[in-house]
Protein backbone atom coordinates (compact mmCIF):
# COMPACT_ATOMS: atom_id res chain seq x y z
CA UNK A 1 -114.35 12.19 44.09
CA UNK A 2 -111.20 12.34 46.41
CA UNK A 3 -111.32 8.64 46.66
CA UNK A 4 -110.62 7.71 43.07
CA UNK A 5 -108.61 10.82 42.48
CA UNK A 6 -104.79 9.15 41.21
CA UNK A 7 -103.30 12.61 40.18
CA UNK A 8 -100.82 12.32 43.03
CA UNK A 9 -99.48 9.14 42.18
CA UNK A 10 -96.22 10.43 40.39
CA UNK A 11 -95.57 12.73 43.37
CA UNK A 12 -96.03 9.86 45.86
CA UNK A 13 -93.64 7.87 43.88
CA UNK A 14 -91.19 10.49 43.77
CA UNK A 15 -91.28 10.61 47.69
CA UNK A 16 -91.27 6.86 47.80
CA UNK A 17 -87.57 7.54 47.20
CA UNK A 18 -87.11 8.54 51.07
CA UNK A 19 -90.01 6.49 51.91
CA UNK A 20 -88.15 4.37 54.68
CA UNK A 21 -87.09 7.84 56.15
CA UNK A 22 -90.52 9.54 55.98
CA UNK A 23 -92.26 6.28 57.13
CA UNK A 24 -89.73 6.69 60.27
CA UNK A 25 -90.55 10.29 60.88
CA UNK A 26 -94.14 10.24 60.39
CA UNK A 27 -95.53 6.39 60.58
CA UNK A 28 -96.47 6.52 57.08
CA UNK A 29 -95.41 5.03 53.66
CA UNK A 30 -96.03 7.99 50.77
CA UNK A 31 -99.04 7.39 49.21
CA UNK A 32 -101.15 8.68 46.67
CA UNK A 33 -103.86 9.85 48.55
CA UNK A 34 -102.08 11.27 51.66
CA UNK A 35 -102.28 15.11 52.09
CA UNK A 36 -98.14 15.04 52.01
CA UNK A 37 -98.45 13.80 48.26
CA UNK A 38 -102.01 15.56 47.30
CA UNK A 39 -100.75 19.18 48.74
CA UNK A 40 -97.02 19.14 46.88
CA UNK A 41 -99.51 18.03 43.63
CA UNK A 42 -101.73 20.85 43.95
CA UNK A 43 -98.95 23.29 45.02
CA UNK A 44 -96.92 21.61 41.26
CA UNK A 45 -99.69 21.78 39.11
CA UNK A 46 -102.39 23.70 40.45
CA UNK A 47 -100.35 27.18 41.85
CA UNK A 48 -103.28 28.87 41.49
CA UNK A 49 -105.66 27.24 43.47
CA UNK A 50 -102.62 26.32 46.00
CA UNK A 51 -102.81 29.72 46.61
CA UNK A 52 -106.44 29.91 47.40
CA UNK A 53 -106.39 27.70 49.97
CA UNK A 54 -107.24 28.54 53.28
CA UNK A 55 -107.50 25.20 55.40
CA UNK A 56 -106.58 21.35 54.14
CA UNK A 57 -108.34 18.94 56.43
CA UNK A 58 -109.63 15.32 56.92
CA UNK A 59 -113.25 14.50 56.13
CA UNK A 60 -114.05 14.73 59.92
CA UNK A 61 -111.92 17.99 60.11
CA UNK A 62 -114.31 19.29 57.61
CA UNK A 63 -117.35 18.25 59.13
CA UNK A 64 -116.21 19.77 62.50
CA UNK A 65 -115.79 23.08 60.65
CA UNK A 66 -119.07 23.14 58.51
CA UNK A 67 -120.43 22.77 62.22
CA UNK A 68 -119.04 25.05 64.01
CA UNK A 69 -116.81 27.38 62.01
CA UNK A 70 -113.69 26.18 63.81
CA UNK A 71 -110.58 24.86 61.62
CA UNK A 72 -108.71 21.76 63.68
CA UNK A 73 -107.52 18.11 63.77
CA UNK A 74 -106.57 15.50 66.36
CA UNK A 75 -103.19 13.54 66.09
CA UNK A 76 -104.65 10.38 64.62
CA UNK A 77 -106.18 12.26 61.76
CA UNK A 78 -103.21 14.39 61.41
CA UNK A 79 -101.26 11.83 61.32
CA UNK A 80 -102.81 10.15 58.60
CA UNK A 81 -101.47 13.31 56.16
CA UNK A 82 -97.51 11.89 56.15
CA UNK A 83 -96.93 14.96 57.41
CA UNK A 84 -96.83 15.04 61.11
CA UNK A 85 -93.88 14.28 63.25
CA UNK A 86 -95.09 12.00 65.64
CA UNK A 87 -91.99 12.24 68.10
CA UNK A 88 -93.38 15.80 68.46
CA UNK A 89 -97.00 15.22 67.56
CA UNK A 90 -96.29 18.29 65.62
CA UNK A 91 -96.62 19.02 61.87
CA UNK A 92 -93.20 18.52 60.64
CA UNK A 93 -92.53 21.70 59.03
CA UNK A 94 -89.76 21.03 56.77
CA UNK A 95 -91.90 18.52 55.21
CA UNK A 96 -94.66 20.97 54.96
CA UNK A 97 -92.35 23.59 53.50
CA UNK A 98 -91.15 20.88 50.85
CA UNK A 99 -94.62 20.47 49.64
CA UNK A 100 -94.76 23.86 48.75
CA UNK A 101 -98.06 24.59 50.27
CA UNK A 102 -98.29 27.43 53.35
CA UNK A 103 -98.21 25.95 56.93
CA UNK A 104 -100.94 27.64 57.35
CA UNK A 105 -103.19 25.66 55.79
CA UNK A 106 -102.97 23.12 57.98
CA UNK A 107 -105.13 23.29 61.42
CA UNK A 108 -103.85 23.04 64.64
CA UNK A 109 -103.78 19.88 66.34
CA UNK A 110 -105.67 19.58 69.13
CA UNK A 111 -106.64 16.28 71.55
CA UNK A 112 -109.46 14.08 70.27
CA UNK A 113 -112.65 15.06 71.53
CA UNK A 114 -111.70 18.87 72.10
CA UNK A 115 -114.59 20.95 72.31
CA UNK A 116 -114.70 22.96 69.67
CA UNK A 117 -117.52 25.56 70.52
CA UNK A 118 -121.50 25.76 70.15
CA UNK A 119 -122.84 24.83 66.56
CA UNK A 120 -123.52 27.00 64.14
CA UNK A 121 -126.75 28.06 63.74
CA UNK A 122 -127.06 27.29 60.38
CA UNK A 123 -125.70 24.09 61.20
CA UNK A 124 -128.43 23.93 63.57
């Protein structure tokens, strides 16, 4: 249960140090249940399953790929994660390298209401 899950509360204290600068660069306060604070938790105390991931998205994100096999965000979800730059609308890679999770976990960023490709037939 993601929701109740507090086990990245030290980390998104630590960043809470820089928070005015990261709340600058990416719109968002640290908190403990952003992906900028849940994926430098995992990548801490969890290195092995860190290293097993392949993709870290957004509810929605994950619906969109149990439907049609396609990894991706839009900005507003992505930007949710404290770790997008939204001059750039980019993932801020620094940030993501700090977390010490692989960029590649996170999708590309694509506009809202992108289509993705035909549904899966066992989505179907």
């Amino acid at each position: 249960r993601t929701e109740r899950d507090g086990r990245a509360s030290g980390v998104a204290f630590e960043l809470s140090r820089d928070g005015a600068t990261l709340h600058a660069r990416t719109g968002h306060w640290p908190t403990p249940i952003a992906l900028a604070a849940r994926l430098r938790w995992l990548a801490r105390e969890r290195p092995d399953l860190a290293s097993r991931a392949s993709h870290a998205l957004a509810l929605s994100d994950w619906i969109a790929w149990r439907m049609t096999g396609i990894a991706t965000t839009d900005p507003s979800q992505a930007s949710t994660s404290g770790l997008l730059d939204i001059a750039s609308c980019s993932w801020a890679n620094d940030l993501v390298a700090s977390s010490g999770m692989r960029s590649s976990v996170l999708p590309p960023i694509r506009p809202a209401g992108t289509n993705l490709g035909p549904l899966r037939d066992d989505a179907a």
